[in-house]
N, C-alpha and C. Protein backbone atom coordinates (compact mmCIF):
# COMPACT_ATOMS: atom_id res chain seq x y z
N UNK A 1 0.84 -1.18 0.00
CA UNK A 1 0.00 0.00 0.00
C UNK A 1 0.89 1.25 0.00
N UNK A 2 0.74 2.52 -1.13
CA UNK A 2 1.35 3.50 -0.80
C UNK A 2 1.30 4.00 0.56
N UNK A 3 2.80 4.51 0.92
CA UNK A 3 2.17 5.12 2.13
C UNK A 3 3.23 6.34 2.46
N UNK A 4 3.04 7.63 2.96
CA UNK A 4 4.28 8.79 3.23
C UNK A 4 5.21 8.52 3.86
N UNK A 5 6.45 8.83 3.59
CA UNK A 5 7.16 8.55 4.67
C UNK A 5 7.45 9.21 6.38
N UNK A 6 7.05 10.78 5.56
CA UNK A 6 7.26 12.03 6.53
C UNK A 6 5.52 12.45 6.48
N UNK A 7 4.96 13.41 7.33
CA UNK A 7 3.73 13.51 7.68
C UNK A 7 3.71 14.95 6.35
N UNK A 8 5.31 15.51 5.86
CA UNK A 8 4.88 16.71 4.68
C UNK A 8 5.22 16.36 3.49
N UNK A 9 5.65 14.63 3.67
CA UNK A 9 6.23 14.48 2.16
C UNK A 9 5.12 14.75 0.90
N UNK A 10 5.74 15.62 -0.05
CA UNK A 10 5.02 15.53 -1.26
C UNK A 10 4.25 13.85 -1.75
N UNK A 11 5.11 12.82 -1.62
CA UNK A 11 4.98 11.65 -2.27
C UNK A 11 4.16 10.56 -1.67
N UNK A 12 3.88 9.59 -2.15
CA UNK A 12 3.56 8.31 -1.41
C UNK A 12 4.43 7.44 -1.98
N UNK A 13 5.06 6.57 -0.91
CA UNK A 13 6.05 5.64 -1.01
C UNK A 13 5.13 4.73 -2.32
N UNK A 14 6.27 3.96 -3.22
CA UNK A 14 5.48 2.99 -3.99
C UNK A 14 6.42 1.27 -3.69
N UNK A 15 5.99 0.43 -3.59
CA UNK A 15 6.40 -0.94 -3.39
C UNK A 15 6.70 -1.57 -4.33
N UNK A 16 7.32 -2.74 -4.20
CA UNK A 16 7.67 -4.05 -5.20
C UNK A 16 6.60 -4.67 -4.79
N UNK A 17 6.45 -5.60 -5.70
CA UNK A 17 5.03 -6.44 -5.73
C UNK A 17 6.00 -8.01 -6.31
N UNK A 18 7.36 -7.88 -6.64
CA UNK A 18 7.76 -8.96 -6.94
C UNK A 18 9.46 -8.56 -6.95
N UNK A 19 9.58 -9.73 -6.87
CA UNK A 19 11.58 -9.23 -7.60
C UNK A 19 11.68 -8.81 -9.06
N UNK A 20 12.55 -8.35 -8.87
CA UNK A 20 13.19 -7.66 -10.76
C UNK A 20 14.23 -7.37 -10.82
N UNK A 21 14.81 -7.90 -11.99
CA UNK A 21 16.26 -7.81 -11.99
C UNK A 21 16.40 -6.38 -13.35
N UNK A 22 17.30 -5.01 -12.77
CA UNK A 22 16.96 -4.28 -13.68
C UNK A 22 18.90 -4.18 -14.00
N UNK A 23 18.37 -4.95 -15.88
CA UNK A 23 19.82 -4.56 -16.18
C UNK A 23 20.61 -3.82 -16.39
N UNK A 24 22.28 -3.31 -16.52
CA UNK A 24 23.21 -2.44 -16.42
C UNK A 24 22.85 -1.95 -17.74
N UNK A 25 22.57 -0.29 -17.96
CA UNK A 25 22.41 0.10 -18.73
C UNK A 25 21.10 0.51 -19.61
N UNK A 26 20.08 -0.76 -18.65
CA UNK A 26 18.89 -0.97 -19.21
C UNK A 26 17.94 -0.51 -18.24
N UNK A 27 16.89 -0.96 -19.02
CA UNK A 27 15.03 -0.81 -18.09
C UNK A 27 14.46 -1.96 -18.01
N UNK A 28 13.48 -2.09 -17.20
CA UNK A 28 12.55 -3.11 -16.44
C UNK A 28 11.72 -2.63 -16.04
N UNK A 29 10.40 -3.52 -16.39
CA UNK A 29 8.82 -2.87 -15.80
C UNK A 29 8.97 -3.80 -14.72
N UNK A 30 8.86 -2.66 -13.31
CA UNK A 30 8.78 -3.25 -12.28
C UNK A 30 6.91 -3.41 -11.71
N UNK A 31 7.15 -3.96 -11.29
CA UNK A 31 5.05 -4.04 -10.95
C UNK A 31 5.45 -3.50 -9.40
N UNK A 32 3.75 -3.21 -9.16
CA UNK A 32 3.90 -2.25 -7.57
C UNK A 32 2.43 -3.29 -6.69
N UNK A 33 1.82 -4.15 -8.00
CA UNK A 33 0.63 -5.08 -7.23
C UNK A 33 -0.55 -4.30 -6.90
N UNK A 34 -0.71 -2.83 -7.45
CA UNK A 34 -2.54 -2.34 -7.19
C UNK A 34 -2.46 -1.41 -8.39
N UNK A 35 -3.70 -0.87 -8.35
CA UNK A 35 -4.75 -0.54 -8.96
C UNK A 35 -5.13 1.25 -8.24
N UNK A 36 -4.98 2.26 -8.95
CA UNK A 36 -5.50 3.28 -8.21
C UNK A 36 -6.80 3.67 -8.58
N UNK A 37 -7.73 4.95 -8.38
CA UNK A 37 -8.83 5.61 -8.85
C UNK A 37 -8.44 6.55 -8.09
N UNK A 38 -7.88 7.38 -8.92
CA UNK A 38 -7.64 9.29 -8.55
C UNK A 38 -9.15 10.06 -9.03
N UNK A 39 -9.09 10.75 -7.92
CA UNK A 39 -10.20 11.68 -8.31
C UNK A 39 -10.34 12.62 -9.45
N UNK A 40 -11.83 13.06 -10.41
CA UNK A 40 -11.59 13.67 -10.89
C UNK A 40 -10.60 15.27 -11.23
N UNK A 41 -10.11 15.67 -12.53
CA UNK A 41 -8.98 16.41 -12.50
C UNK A 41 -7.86 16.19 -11.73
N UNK A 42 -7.24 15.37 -11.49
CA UNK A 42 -5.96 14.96 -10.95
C UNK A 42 -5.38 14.24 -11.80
N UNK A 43 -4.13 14.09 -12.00
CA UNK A 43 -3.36 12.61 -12.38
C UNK A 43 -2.31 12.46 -11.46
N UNK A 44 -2.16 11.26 -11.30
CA UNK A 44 -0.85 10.78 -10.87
C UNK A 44 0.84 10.70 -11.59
N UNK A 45 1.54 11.45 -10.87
CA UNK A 45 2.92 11.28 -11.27
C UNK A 45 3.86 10.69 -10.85
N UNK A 46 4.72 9.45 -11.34
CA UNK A 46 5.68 8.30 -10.67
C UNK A 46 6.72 9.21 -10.73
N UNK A 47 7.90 9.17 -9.74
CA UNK A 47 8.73 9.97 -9.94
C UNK A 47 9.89 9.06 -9.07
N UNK A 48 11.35 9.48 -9.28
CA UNK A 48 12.17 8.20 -8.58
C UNK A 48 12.75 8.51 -6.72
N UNK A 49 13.00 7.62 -6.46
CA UNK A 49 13.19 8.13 -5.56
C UNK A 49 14.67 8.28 -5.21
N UNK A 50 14.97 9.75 -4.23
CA UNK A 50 16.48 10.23 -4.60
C UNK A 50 17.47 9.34 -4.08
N UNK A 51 17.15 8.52 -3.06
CA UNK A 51 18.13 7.67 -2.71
C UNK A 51 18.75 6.24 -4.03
N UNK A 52 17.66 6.10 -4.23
CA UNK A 52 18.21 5.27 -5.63
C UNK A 52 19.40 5.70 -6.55
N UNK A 53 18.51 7.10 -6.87
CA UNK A 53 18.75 7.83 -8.08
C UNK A 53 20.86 7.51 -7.12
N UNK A 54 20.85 8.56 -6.23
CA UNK A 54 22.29 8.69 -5.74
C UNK A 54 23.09 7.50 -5.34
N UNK A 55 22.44 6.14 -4.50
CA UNK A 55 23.34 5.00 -4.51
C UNK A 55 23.51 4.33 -5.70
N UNK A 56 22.41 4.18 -6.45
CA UNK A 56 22.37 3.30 -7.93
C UNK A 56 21.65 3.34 -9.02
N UNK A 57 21.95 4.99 -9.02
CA UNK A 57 21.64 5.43 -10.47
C UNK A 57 20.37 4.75 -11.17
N UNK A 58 19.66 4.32 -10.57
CA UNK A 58 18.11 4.69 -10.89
C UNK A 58 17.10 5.53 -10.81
N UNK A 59 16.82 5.60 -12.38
CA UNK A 59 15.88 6.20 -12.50
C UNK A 59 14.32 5.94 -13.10
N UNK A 60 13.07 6.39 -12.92
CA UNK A 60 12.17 6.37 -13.70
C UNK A 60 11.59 6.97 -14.66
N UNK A 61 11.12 6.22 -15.64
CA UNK A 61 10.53 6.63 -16.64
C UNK A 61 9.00 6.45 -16.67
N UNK A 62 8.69 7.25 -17.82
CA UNK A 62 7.11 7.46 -18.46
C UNK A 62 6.26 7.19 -17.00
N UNK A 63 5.92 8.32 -16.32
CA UNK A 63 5.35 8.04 -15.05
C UNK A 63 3.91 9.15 -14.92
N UNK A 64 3.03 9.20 -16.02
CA UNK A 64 1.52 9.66 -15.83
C UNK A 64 0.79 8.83 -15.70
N UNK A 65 -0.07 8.84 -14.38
CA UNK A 65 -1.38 8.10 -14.70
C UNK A 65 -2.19 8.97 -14.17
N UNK A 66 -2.96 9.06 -15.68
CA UNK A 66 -4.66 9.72 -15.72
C UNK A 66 -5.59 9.01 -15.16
N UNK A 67 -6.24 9.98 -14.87
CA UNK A 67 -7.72 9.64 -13.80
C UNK A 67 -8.33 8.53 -14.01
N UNK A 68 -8.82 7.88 -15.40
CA UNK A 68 -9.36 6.90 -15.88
C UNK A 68 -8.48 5.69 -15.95
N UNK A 69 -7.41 5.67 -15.56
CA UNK A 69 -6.52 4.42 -15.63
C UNK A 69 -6.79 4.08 -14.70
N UNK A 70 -7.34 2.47 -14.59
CA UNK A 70 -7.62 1.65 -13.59
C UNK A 70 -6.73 -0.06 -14.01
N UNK A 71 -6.02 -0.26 -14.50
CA UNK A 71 -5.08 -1.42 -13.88
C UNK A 71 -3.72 -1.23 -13.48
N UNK A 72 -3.31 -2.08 -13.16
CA UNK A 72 -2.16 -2.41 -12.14
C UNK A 72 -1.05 -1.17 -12.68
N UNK A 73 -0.58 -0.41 -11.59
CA UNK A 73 0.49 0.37 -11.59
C UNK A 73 1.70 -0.08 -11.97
N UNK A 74 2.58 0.16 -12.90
CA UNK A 74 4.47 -0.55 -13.19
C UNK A 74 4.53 0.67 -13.45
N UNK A 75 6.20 0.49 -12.75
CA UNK A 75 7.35 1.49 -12.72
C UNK A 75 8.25 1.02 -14.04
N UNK A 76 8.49 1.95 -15.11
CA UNK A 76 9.97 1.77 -15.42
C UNK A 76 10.92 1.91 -14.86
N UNK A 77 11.62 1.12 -14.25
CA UNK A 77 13.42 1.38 -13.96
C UNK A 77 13.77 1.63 -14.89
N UNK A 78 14.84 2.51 -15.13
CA UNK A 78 16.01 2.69 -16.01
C UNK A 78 17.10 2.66 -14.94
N UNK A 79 18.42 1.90 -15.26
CA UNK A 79 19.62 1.44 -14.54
C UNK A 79 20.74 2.05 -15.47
N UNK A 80 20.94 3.61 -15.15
CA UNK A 80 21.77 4.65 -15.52
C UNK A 80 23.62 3.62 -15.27
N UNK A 81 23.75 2.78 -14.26
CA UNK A 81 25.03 2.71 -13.63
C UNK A 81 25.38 0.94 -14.50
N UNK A 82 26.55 1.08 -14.13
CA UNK A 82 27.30 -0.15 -15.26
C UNK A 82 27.17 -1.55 -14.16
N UNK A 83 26.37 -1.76 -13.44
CA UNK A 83 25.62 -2.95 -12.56
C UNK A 83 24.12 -3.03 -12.72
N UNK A 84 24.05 -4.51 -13.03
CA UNK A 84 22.61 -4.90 -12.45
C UNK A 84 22.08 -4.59 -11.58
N UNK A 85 20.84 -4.37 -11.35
CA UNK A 85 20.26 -4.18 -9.75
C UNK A 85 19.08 -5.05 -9.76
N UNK A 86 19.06 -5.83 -8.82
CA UNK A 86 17.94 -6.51 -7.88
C UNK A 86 17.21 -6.02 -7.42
N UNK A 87 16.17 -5.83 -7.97
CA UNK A 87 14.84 -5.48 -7.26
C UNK A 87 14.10 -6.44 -5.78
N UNK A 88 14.00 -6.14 -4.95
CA UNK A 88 13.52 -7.51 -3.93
C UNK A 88 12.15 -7.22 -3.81
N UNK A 89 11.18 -8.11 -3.51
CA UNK A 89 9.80 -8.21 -2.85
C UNK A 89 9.99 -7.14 -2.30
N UNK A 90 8.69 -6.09 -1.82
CA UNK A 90 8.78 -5.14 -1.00
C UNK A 90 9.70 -4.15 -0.90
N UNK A 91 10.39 -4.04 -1.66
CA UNK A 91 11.51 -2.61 -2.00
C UNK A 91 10.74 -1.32 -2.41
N UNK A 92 11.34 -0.29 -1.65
CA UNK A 92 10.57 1.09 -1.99
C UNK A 92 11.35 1.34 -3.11
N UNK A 93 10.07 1.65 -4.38
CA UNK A 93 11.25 2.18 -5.10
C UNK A 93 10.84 3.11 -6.02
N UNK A 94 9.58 4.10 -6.05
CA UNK A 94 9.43 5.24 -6.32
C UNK A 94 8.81 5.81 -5.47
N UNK A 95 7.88 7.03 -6.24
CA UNK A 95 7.39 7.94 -5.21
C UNK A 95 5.70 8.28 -6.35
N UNK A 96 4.69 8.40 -5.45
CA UNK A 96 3.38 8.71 -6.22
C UNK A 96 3.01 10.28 -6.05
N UNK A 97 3.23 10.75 -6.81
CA UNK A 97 2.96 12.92 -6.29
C UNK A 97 1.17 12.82 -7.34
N UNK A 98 0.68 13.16 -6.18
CA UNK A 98 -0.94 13.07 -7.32
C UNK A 98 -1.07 14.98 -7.32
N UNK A 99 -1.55 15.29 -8.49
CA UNK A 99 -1.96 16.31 -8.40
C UNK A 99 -3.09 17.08 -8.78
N UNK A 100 -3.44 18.10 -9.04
CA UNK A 100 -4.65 18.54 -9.83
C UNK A 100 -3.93 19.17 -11.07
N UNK A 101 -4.89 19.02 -11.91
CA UNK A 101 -4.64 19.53 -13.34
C UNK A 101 -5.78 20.66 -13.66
N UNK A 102 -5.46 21.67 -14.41
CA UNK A 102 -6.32 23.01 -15.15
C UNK A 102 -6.92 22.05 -16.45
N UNK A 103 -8.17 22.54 -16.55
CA UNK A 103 -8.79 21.66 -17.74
C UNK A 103 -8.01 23.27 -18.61
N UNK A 104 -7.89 23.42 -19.98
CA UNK A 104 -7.88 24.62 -20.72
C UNK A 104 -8.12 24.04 -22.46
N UNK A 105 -7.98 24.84 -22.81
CA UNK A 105 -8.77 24.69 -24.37
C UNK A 105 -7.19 25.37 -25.10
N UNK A 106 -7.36 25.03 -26.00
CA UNK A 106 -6.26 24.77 -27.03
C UNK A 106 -6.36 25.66 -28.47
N UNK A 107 -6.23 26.38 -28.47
CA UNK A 107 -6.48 27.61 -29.15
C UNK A 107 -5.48 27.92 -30.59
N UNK A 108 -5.16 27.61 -32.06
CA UNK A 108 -4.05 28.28 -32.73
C UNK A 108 -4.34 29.41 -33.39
N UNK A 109 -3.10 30.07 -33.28
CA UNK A 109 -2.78 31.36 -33.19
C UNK A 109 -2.05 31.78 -34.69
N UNK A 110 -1.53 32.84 -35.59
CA UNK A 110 -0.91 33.19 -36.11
C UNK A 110 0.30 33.04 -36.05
N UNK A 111 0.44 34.06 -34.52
CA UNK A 111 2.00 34.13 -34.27
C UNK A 111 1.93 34.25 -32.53
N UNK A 112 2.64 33.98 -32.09
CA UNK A 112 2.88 34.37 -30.50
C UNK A 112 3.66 35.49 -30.09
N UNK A 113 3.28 36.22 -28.88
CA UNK A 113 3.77 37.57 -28.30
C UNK A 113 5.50 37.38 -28.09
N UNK A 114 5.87 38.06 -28.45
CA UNK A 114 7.56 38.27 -28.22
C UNK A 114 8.26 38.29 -26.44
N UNK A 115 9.10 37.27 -26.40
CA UNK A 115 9.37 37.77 -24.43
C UNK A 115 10.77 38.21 -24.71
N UNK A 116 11.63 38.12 -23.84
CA UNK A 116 13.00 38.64 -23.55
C UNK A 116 13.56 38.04 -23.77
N UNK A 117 13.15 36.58 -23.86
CA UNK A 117 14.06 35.25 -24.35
C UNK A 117 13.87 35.14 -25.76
N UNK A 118 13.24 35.67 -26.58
CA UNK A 118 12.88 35.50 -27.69
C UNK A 118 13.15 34.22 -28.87
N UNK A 119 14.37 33.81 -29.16
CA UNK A 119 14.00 33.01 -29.94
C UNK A 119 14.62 31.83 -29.66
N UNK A 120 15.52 31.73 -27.97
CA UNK A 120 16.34 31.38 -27.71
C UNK A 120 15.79 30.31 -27.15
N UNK A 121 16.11 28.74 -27.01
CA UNK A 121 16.18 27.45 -26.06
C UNK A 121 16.40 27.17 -24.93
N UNK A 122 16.97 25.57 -24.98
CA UNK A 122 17.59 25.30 -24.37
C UNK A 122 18.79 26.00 -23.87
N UNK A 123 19.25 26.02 -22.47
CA UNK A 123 20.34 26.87 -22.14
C UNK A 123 20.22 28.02 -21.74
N UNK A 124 19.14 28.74 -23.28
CA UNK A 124 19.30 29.81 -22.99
C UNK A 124 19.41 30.88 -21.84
N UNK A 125 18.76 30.40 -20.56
CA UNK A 125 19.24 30.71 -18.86
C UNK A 125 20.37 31.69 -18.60
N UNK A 126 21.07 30.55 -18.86
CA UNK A 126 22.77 30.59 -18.64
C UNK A 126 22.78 30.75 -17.22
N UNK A 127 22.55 29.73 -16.51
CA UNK A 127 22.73 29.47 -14.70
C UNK A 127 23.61 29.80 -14.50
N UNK A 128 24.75 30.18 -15.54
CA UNK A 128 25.94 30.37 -14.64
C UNK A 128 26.37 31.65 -14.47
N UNK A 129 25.11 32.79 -14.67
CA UNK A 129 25.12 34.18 -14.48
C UNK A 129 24.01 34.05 -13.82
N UNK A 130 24.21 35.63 -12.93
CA UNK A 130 23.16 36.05 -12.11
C UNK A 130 22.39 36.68 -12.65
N UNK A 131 21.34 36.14 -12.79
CA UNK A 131 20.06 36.20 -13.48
C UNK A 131 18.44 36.46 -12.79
N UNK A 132 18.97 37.80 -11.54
CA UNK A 132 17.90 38.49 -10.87
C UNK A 132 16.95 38.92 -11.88
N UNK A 133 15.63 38.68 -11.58
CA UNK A 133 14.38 39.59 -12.42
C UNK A 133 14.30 40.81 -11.73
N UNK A 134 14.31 41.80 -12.78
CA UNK A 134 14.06 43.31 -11.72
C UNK A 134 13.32 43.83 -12.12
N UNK A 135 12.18 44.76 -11.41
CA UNK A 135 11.53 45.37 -11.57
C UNK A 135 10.16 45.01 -11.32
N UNK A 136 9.92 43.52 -11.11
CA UNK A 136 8.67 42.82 -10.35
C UNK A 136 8.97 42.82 -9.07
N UNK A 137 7.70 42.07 -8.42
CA UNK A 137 7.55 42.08 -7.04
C UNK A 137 6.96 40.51 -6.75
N UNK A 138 7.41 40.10 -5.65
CA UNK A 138 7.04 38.73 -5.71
C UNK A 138 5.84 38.30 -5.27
N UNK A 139 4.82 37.88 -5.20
CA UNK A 139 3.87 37.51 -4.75
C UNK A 139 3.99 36.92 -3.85
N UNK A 140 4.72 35.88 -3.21
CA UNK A 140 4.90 35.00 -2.26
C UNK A 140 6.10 35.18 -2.16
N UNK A 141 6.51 34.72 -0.86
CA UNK A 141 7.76 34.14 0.04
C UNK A 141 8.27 33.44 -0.06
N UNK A 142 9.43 32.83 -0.41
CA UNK A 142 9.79 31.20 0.25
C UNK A 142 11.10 31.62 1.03
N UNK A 143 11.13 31.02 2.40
CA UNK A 143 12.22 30.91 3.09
C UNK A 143 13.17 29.79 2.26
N UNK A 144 14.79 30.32 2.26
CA UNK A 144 15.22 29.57 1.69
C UNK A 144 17.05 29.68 2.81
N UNK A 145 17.06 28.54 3.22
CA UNK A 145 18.55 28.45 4.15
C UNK A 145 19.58 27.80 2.96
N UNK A 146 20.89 28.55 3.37
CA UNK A 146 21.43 28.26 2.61
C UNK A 146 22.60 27.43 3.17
N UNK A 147 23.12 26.43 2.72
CA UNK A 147 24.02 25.50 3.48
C UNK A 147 25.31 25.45 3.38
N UNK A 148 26.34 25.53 4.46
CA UNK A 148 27.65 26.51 3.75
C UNK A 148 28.52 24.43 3.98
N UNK A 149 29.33 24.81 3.09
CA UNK A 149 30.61 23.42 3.21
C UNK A 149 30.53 23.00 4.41
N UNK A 150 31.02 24.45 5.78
CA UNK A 150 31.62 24.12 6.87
C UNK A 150 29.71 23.34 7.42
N UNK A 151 28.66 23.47 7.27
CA UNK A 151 27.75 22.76 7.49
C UNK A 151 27.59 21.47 7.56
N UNK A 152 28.37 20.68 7.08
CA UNK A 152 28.66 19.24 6.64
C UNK A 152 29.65 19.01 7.68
């Protein structure tokens, strides 16, 4: 049965329902053994979980399930690292984030309004400049601590 780990985690833990052996390099549909019914406007999103991801480079794939999907939940593994991994009975090994979705209508257009990024992609960011927005105001808060080396 999904279940949180922490009382604020975003996620619900997801289970093995069997062993699986996920090969080096490769993917494996892992099974989780149920069946959901999300409420209307929501879907469900599989997402991996970080301890994997950091001891053994697993990750998941293709992880929507829409409201109307009613059989058995599988995880793709993907096995990023140059080892097999063993899946065991009962292994946590994603995470379920359900959310709500905006119904909206789909509209084509001529041309679209011009932004500041204009014609630019991927990258285009460039994280590795300081890239303050000025001249707005934020609507919300987020406290954010910042964690120095000597913290560790």
């Amino acid at each position: 049965m999904p279940a949180k780990g922490l009382a604020k985690a975003a996620g619900y833990n997801l289970y093995t329902n069997e062993g699986t052996n996920v090969p080096a390099a490769g993917q494996a549909m892992v099974k989780t053994g149920i069946a959901i019914r999300l409420p209307h406007n929501t879907y469900g999103r599989i997402v991996q979980q970080s301890s994997l991801v950091f001891k053994h480079r697993l990750m998941t794939n293709a992880g929507v399930i829409d409201a109307d999907y009613r059989v058995e939940v599988n995880v793709v593994m993907a096995n990023l690292g140059d080892q097999p991994y063993q899946v065991e009975k009962g292994d946590r090994l994603a995470q379920l984030i359900i959310a709500k979705i905006d119904r909206w209508e789909l509209g084509e257009v001529a041309q679209l309004d011009v932004t500041t990024r204009g014609d630019q992609g991927f990258g285009s960011s460039d994280t590795t400049r300081d890239q303050r927005v000025k001249g707005q105001k934020a609507r919300h808060s987020i406290e954010i601590y910042k964690i120095s080396a000597r913290a560790f």
